[in-house]
Protein backbone atom coordinates (compact mmCIF):
# COMPACT_ATOMS: atom_id res chain seq x y z
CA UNK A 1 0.00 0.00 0.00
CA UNK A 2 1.65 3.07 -0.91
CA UNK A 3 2.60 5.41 2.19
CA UNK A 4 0.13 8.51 1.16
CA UNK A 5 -3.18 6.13 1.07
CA UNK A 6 -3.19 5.30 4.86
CA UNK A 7 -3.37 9.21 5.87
CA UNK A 8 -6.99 9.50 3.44
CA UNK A 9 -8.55 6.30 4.57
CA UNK A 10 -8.56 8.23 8.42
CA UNK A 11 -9.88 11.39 7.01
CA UNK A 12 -12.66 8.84 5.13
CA UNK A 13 -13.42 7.11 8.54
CA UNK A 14 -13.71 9.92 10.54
CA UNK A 15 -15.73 11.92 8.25
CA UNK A 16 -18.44 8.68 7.07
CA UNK A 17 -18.63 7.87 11.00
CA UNK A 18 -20.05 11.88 11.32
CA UNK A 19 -22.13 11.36 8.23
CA UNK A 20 -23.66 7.70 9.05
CA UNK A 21 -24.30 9.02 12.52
CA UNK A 22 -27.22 10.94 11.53
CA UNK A 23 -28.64 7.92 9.25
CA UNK A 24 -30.46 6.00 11.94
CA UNK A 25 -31.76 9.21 13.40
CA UNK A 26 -33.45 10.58 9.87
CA UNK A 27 -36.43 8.78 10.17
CA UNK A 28 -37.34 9.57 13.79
CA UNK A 29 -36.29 13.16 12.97
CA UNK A 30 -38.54 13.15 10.70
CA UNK A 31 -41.27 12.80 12.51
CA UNK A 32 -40.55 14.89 15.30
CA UNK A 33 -41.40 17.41 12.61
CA UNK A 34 -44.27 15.42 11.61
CA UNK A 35 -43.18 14.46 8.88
CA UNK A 36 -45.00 11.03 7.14
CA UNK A 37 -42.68 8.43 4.99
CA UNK A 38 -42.39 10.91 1.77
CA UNK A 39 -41.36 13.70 3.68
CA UNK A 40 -38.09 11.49 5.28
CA UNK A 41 -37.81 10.02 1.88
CA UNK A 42 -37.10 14.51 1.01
CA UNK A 43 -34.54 14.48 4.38
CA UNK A 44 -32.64 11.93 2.60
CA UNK A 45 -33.03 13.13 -0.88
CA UNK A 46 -32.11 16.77 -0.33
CA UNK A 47 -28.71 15.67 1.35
CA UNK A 48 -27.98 14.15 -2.02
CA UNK A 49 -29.51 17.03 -3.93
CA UNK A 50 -26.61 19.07 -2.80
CA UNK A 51 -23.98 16.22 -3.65
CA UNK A 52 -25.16 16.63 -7.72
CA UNK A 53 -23.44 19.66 -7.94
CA UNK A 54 -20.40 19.12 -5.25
CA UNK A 55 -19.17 16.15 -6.74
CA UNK A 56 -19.21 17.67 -9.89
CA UNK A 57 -17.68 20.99 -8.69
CA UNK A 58 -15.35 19.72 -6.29
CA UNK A 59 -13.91 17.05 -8.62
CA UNK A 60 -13.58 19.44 -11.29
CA UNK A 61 -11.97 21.53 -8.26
CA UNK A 62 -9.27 18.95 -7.09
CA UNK A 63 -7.84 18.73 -10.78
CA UNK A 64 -6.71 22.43 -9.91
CA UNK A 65 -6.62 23.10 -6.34
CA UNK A 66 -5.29 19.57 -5.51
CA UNK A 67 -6.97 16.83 -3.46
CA UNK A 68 -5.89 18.13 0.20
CA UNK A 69 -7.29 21.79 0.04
CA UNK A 70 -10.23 20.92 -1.38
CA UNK A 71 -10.76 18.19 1.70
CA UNK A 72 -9.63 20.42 4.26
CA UNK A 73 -11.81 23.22 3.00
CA UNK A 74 -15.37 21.17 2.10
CA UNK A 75 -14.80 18.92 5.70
CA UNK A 76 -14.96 22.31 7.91
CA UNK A 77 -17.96 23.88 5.96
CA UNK A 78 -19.81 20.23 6.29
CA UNK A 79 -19.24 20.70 10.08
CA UNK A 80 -20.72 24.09 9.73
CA UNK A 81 -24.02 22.31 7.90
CA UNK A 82 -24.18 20.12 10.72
CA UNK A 83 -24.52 22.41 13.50
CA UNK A 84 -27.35 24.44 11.64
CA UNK A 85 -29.24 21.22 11.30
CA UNK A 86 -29.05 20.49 14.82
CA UNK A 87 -31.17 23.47 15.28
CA UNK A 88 -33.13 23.94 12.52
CA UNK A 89 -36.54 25.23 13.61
CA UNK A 90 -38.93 23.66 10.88
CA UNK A 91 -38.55 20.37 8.50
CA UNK A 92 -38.39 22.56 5.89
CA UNK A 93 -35.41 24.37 6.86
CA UNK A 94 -33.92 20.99 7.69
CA UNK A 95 -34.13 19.89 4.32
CA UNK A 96 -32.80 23.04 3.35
CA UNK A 97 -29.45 22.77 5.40
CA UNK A 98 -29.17 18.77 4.16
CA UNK A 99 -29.11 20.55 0.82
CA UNK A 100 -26.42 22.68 1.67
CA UNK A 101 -24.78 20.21 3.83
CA UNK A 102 -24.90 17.25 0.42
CA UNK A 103 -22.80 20.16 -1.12
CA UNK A 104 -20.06 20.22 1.34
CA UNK A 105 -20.10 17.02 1.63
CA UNK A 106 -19.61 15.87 -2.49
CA UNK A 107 -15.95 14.96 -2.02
CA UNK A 108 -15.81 11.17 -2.94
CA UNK A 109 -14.84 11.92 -6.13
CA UNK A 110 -12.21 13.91 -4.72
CA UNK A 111 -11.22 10.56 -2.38
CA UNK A 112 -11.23 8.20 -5.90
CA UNK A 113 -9.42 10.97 -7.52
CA UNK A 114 -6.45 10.46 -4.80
CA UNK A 115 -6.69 6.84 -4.86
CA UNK A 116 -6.40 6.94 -8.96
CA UNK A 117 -3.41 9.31 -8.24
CA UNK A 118 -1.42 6.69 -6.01
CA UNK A 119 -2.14 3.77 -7.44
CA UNK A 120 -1.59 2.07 -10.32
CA UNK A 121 -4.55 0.77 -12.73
CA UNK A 122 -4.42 -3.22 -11.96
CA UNK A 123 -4.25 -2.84 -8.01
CA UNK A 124 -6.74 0.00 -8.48
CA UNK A 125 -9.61 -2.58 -7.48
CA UNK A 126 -8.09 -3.85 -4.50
CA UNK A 127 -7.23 -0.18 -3.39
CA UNK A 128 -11.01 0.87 -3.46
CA UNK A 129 -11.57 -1.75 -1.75
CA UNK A 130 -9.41 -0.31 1.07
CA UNK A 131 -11.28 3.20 0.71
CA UNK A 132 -14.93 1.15 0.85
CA UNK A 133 -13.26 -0.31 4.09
CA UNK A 134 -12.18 2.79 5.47
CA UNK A 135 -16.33 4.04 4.41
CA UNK A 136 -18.06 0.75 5.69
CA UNK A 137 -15.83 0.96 9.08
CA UNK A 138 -17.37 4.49 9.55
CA UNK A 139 -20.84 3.44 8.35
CA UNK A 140 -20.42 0.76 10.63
CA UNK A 141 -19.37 3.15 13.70
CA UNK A 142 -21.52 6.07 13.29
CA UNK A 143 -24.77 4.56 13.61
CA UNK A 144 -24.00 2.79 17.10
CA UNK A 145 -22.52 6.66 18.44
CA UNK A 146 -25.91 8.16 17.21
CA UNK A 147 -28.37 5.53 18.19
CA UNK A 148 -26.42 6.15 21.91
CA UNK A 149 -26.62 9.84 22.27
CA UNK A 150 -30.18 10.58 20.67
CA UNK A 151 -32.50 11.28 23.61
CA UNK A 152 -35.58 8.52 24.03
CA UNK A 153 -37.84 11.34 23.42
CA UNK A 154 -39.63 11.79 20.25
CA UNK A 155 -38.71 15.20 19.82
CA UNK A 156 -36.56 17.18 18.03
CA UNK A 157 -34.11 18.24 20.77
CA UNK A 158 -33.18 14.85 21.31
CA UNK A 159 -31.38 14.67 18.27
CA UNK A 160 -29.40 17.48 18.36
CA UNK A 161 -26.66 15.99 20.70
CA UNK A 162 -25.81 13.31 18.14
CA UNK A 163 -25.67 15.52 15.50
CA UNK A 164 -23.71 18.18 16.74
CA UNK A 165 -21.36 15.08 17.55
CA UNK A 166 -21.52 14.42 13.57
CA UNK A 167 -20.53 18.38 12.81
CA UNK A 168 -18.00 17.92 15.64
CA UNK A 169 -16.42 14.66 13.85
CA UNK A 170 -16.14 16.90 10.39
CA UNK A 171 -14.26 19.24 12.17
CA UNK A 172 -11.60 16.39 12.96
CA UNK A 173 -11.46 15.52 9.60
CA UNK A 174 -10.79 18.66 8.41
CA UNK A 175 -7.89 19.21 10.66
CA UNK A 176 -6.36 15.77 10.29
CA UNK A 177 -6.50 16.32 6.44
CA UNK A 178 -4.54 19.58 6.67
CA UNK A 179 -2.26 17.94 9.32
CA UNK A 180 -1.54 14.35 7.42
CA UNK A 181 -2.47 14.51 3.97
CA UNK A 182 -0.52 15.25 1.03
CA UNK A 183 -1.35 15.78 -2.75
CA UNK A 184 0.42 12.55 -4.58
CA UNK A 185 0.00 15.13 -7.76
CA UNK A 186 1.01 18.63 -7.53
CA UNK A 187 -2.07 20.30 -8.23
CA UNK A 188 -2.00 23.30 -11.52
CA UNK A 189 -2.76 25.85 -9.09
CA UNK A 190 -5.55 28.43 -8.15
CA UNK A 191 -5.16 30.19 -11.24
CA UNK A 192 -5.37 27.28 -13.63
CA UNK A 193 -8.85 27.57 -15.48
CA UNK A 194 -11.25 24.50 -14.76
CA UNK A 195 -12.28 22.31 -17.57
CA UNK A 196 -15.72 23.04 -19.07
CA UNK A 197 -18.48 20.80 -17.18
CA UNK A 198 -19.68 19.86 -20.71
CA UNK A 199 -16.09 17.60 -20.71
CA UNK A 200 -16.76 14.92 -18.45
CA UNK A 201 -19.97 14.64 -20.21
CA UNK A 202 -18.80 14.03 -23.43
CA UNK A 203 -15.87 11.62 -22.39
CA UNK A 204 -18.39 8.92 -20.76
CA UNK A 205 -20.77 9.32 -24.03
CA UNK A 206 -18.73 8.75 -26.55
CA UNK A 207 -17.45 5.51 -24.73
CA UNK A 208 -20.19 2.54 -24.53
CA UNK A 209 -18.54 0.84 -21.58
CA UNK A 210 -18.43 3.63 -19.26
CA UNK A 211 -21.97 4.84 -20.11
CA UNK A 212 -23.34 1.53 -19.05
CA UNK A 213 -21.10 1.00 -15.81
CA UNK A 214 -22.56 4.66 -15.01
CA UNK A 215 -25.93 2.95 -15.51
CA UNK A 216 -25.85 0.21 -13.53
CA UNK A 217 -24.17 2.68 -10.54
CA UNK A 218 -27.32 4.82 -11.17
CA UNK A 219 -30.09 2.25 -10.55
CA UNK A 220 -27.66 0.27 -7.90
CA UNK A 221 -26.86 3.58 -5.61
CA UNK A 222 -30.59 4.71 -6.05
CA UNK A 223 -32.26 1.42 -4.82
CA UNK A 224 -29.37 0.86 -2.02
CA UNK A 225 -30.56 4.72 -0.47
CA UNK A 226 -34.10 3.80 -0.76
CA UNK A 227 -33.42 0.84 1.22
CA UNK A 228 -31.82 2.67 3.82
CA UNK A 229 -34.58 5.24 4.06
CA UNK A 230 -37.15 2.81 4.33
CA UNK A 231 -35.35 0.58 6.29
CA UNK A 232 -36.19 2.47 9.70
CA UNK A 233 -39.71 2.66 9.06
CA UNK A 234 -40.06 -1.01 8.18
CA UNK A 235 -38.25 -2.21 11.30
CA UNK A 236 -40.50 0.06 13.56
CA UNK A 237 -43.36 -1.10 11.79
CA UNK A 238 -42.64 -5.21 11.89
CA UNK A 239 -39.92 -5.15 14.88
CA UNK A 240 -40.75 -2.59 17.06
CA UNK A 241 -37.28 -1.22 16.80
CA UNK A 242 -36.30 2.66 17.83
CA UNK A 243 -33.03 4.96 16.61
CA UNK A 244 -31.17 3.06 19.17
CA UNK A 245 -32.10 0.05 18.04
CA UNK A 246 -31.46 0.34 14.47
CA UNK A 247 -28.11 2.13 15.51
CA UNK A 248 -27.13 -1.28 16.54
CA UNK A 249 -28.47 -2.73 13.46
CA UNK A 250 -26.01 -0.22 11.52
CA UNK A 251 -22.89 -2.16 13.20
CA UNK A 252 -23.86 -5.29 11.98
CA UNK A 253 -24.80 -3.88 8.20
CA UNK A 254 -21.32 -2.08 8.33
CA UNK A 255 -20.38 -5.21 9.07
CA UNK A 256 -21.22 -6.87 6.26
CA UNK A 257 -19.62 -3.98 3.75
CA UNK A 258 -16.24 -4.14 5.80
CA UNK A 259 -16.10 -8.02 5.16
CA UNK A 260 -16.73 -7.92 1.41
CA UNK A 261 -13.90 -4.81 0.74
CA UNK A 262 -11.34 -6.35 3.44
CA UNK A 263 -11.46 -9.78 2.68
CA UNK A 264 -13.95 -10.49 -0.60
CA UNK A 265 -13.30 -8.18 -3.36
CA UNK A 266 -9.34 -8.49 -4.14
CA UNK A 267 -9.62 -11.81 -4.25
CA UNK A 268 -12.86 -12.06 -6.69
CA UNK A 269 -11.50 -9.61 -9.02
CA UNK A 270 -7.98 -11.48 -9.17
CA UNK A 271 -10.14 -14.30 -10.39
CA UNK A 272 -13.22 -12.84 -12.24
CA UNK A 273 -12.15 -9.88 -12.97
CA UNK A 274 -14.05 -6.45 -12.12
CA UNK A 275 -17.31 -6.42 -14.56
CA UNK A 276 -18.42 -10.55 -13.03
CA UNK A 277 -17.93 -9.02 -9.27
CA UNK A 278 -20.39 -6.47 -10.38
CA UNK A 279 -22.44 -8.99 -11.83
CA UNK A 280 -22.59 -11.01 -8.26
CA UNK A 281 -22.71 -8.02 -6.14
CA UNK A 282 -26.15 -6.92 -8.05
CA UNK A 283 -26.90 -10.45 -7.20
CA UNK A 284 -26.29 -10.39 -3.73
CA UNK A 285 -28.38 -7.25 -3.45
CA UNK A 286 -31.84 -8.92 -5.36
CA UNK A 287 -31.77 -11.79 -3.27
CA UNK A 288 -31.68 -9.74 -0.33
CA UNK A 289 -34.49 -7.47 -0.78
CA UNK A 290 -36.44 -10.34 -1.75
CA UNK A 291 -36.00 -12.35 1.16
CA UNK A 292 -36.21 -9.52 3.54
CA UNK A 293 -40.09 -9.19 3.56
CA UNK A 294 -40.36 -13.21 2.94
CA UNK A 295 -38.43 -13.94 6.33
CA UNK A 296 -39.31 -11.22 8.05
CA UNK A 297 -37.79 -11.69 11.52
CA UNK A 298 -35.50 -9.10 13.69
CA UNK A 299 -32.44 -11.56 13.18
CA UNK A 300 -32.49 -12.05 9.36
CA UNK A 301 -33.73 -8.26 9.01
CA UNK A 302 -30.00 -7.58 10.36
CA UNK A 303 -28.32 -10.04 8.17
CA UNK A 304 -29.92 -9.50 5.06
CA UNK A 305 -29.08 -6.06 5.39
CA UNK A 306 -25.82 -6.80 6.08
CA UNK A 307 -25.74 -9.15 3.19
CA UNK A 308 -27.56 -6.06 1.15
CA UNK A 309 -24.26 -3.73 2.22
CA UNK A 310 -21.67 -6.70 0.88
CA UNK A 311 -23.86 -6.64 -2.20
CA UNK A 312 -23.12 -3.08 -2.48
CA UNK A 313 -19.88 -3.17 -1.02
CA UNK A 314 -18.63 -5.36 -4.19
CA UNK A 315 -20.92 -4.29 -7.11
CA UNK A 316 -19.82 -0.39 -6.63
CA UNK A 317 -15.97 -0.45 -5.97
CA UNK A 318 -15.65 -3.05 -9.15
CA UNK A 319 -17.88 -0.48 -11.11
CA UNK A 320 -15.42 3.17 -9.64
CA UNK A 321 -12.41 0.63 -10.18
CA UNK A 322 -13.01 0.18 -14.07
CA UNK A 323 -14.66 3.22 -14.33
CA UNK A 324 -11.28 5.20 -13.29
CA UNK A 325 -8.94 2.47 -14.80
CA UNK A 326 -10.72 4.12 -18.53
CA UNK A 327 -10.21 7.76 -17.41
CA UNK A 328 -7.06 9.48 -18.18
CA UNK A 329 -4.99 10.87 -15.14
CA UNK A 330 -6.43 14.72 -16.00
CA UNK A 331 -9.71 13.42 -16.32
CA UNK A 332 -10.11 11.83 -12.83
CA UNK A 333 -11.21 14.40 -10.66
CA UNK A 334 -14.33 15.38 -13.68
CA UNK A 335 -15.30 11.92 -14.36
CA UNK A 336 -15.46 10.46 -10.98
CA UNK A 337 -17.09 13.99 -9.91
CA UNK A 338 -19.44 13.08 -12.69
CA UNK A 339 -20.10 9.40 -11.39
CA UNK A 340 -20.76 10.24 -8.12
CA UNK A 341 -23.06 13.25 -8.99
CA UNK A 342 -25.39 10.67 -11.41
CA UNK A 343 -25.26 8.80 -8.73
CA UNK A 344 -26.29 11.53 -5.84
CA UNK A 345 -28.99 11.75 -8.62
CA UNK A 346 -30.48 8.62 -7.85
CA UNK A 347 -30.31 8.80 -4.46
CA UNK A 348 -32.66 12.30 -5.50
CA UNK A 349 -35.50 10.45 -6.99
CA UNK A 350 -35.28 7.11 -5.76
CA UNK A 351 -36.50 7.48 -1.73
CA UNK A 352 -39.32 9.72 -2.09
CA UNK A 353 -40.73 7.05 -4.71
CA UNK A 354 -39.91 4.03 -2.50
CA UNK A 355 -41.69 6.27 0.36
CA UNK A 356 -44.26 7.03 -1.55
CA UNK A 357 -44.69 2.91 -2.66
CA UNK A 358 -43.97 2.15 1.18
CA UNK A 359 -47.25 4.44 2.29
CA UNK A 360 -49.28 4.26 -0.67
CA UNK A 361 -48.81 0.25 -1.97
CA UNK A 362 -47.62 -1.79 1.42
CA UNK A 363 -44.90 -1.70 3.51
CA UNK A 364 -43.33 -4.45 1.48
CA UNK A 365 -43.62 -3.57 -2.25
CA UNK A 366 -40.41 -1.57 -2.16
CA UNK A 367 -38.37 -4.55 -1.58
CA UNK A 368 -39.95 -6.78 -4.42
CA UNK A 369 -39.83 -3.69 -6.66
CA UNK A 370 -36.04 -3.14 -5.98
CA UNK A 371 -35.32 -6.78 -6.17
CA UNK A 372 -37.02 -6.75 -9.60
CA UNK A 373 -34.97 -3.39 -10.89
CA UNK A 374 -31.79 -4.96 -10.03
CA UNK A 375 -32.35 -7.65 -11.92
CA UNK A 376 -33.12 -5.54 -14.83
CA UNK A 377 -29.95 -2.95 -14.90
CA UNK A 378 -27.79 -6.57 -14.27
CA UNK A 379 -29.17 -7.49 -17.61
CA UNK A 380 -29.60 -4.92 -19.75
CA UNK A 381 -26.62 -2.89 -18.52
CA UNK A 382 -24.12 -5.10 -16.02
CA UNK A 383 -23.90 -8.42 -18.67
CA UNK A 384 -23.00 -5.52 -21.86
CA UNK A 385 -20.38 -4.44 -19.45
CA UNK A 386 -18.81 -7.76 -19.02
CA UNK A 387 -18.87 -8.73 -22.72
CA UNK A 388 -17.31 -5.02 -23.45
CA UNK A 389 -14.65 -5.34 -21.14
CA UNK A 390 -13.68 -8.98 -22.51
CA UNK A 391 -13.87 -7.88 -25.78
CA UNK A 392 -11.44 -5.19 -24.71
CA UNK A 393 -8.91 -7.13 -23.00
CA UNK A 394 -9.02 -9.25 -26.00
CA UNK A 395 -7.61 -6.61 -28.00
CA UNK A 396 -5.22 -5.42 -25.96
């Protein structure tokens, strides 16, 4: 592992522990507002509203500015976000701040933009997997820290402890990335003009293999949120469970990603190579939702969530893995920005619709209706992939 890569995976802990703390605590929030399921399905979506346009602007950014300042900079203006949220007065300005707060916060393209920079294209798989580590290790962590500071009260000031906690965790972040980290590329400097946005859309068009691995990161992202923001009301609903319960429930679904990106995915893509571990991560991910509501018990609602996360936590490294290995070191920071923007995207649309489904069509539909898109985007988008990257290698 090269020597600058350890310093980034601690600024991507600390600062997915501050942003996972709040998870469990959204839909509970929520409804301290009075808010019904489409209204936390907009809590979740307006965090991601903001991420559209800072993953595009701050990967564009990092091309110029360099990875570091742009970390250091976004991580303190998060914590900012997070500290308004904790007292925001109405749900409406809540959703508002998330908005503001998804901007800030649009920096993993800047993170796969430094792990393109130090590492070369065949252990570039392997070396996501170590970021998704760092992210599912923080995912894992922040849940459990929330669930055990929010207040048993169903009321807005019970929250606000954990999630001045989250702002205060950004802050940490920020600091430890001006302390520790350092650009593996000098960056062209303040004064360097950025590339047009129009770019990055044009590179992944013209190319057929990277417009269908952004597909199937689309649809895959997208249903993966809307699980997660349904998630708390279904478990309420069939377990009884509360924000400290499903903070505990977190652990075990962090779990689940930490195992697949520690242990699983160098080892499958040494022998299957990137585009089949997409194929059985999207896999792992319809089977899950499909057994969830089948089962339907507090043990397998853990597991299967935890084997929805190693799903995940195979299907979308493999996909930003050979999605950077076909960008061009200047191109990083845009297309990555790009990628995790379309992706933000989904993560837009996708939970109000699965609230909607949840309150207007049974609490169950949105699993069977995930399960059923996976299937599709593995078909008519993840199985092109695989027979475009052969044909590739082939050639080469």
């Amino acid at each position: 592992m090269d020597r600058r890569l350890p310093p980034l995976l601690v600024a991507v802990f600390i600062n997915i522990a501050g942003f996972s703390l709040i998870l469990p605590l959204l839909p509970f929030y929520g409804q301290a507002f009075g808010a019904g399921p489409v209204g936390i399905g907009l809590l979740f979506a307006a965090y991601s509203f903001g991420n559209v346009f800072g993953e595009i602007h701050w990967g564009r950014r990092s091309d110029v500015w360099g990875r570091r300042r742009v970390l250091v900079v976004t991580t303190f203006l998060a914590a900012l976000s997070y500290i308004a949220f904790a007292f925001a007065p109405t749900l409406w300005a809540a959703v508002a701040i998330r908005v503001v707060s998804g901007f800030f916060s649009g920096t993993l393209s800047v993170c796969t933009g430094f792990i393109a920079d130090v590492s070369p294209p065949e252990r570039r798989a392997k070396t996501m997997g170590y970021f998704g580590a760092a992210f599912s290790l923080g995912f894992a962590f922040g849940p459990v820290l929330g669930g055990l500071a929010a207040g048993e009260e169903a009321a807005v000031a019970s929250f606000r402890l954990p999630i001045l906690i989250a702002g205060g965790l950004s802050l940490v972040a920020s600091g430890w990335c001006a302390l520790a980290l350092k650009d593996a590329v000098a960056p062209k400097g303040k004064g360097a003009p950025l590339p047009p946005y129009a770019d990055a859309f044009r590179f992944v068009g013209r190319q057929p293999l990277l417009a269908r691995l952004f597909a199937v990161s689309f649809v895959g992202i997208a249903l993966f949120a809307s699980m997660e923001a349904i998630y708390g009301l279904w478990s309420e609903a069939n377990f009884g469970w509360s924000a400290r319960d499903l903070g505990f429930a977190f652990l075990a679904i962090g779990s689940g990603g930490l195992l697949a990106q520690l242990v699983l995915i160098g080892p499958l893509v040494a022998r299957f190579g990137e585009p089949r571990v997409i194929l059985i991560g999207l896999g792992l991910l319809a089977v899950s939702m499909v057994l969830q509501p089948l089962i339907r018990l507090p043990v397998s609602g853990v597991l299967l969530m935890g084997l929805l996360m190693t799903g995940h936590s195979l299907a979308f490294p493999a996909a930003g893995a050979l999605i950077s290995r076909n960008a061009p070191p200047d191109r990083q920071g845009g297309t990555m920005g790009l990628l995790m923007a379309s992706n933000a995207v989904g993560r837009i649309v996708a939970p109000p619709l699965f609230g909607a489904a949840y309150a207007g069509l049974g609490h169950d539909t949105p699993w069977f209706l995930g399960a059923a898109a996976i299937l599709l985007v593995a078909a008519l988008a993840a199985w092109p992939v695989v027979r475009l990257s052969d044909r590739r290698t082939a050639t080469a």
